[in-house]
Protein backbone atom coordinates (compact mmCIF):
# COMPACT_ATOMS: atom_id res chain seq x y z
CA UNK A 1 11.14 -32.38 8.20
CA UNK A 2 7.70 -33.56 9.13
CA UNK A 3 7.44 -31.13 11.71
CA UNK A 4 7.84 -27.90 8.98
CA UNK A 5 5.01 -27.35 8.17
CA UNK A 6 4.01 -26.92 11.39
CA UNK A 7 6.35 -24.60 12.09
CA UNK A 8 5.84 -22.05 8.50
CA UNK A 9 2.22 -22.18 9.07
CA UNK A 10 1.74 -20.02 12.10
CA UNK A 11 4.09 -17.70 10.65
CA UNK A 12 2.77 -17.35 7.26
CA UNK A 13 -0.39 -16.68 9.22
CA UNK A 14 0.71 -13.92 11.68
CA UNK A 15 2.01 -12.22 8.94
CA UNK A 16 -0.97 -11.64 6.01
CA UNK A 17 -3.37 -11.19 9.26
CA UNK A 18 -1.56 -7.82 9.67
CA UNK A 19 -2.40 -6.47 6.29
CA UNK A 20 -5.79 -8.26 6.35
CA UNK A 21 -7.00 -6.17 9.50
CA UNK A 22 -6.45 -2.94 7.43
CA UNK A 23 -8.17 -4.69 4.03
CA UNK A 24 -11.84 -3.05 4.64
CA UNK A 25 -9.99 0.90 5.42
CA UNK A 26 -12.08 3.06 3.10
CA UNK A 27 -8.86 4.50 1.52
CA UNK A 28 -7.41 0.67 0.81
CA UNK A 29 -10.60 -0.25 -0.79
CA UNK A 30 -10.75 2.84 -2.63
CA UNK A 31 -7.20 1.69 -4.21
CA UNK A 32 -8.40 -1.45 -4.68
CA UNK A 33 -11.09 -0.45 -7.32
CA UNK A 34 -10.49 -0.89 -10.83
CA UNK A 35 -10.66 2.85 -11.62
CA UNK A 36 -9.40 4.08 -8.73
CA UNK A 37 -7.64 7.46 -9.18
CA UNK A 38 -5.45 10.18 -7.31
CA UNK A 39 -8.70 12.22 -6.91
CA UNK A 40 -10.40 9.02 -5.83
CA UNK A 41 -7.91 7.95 -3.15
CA UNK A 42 -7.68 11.16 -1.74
CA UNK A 43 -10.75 11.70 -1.27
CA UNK A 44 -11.57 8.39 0.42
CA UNK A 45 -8.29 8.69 2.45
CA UNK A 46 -7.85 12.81 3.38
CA UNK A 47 -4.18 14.41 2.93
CA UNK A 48 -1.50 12.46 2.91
CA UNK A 49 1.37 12.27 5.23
CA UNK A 50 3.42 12.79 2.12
CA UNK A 51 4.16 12.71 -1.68
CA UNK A 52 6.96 12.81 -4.06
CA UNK A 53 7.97 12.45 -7.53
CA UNK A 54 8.56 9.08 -9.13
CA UNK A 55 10.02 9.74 -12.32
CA UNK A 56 10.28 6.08 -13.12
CA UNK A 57 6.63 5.97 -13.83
CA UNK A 58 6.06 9.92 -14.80
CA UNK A 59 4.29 10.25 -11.62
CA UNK A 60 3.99 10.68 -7.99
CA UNK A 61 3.29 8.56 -5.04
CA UNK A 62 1.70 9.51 -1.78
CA UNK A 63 2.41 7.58 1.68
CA UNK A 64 -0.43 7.09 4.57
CA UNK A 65 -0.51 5.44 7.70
CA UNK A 66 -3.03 3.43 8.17
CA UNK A 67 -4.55 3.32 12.50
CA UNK A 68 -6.49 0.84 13.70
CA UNK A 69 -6.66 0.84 17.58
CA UNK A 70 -2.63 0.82 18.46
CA UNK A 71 -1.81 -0.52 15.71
CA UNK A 72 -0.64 1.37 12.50
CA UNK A 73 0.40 0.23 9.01
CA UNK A 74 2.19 1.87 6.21
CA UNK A 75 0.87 2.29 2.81
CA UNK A 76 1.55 3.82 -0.36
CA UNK A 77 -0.17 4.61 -3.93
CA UNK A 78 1.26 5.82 -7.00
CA UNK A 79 0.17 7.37 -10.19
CA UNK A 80 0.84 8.09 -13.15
CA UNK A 81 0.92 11.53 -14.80
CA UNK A 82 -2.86 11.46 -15.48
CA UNK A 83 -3.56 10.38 -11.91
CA UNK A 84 -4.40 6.85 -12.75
CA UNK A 85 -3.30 4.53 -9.99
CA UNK A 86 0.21 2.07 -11.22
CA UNK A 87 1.29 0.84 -8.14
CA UNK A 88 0.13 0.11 -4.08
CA UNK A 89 1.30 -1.93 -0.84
CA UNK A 90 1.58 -2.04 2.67
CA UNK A 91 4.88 -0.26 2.52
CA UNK A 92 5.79 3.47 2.14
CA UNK A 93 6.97 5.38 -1.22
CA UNK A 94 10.64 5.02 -0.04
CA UNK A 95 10.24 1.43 0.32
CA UNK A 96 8.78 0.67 -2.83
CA UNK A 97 11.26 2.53 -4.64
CA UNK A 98 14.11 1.00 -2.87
CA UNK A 99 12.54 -2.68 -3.76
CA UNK A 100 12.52 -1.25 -7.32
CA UNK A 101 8.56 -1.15 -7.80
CA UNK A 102 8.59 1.49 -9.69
CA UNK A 103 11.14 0.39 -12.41
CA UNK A 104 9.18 -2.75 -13.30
């Protein structure tokens, strides 16, 4: 047992530094802000690879794929019906819905 934490830390570490590499992406930050809107986010990130309808929320959702060198990352944002942002992660549309995101 003394030899757990040992073991989680290393793990829990290799993990969040995935999602922290993409953290300063002019789209993520642009979701991040406090106002941030569809209009916002798209301009800040250019066309998405995709969007569909997410009537849980009244509202859409758009997916991205975020590059940095080799490496890519998923993420999504979703809106409501007057384009104000409900919902992001480092996962795509499909994902969040699945997880049941949106019904929360």
């Amino acid at each position: 047992m003394r030899y757990t934490p040992i073991l989680i830390v290393p793990f829990l570490t290799a993990c969040s530094v995935g999602f922290i590499k993409f953290d300063n992406d002019p789209l993520v930050r642009a979701t991040y802000a406090a106002d941030a809107t569809k209009s916002s986010v798209i301009a800040a990130g250019g066309k998405p690879d995709s969007e569909i309808n997410v009537p849980e929320i009244n509202g859409t959702c758009i997916n991205y794929t975020l590059k940095k060198g080799e490496e890519t990352m998923p993420f999504y944002v979703a809106f409501d019906k007057n384009g104000k942002r409900k919902h992001y992660g480092y996962i795509s549309c499909q994902q969040a819905r699945a997880k049941g995101v949106f019904s929360q």
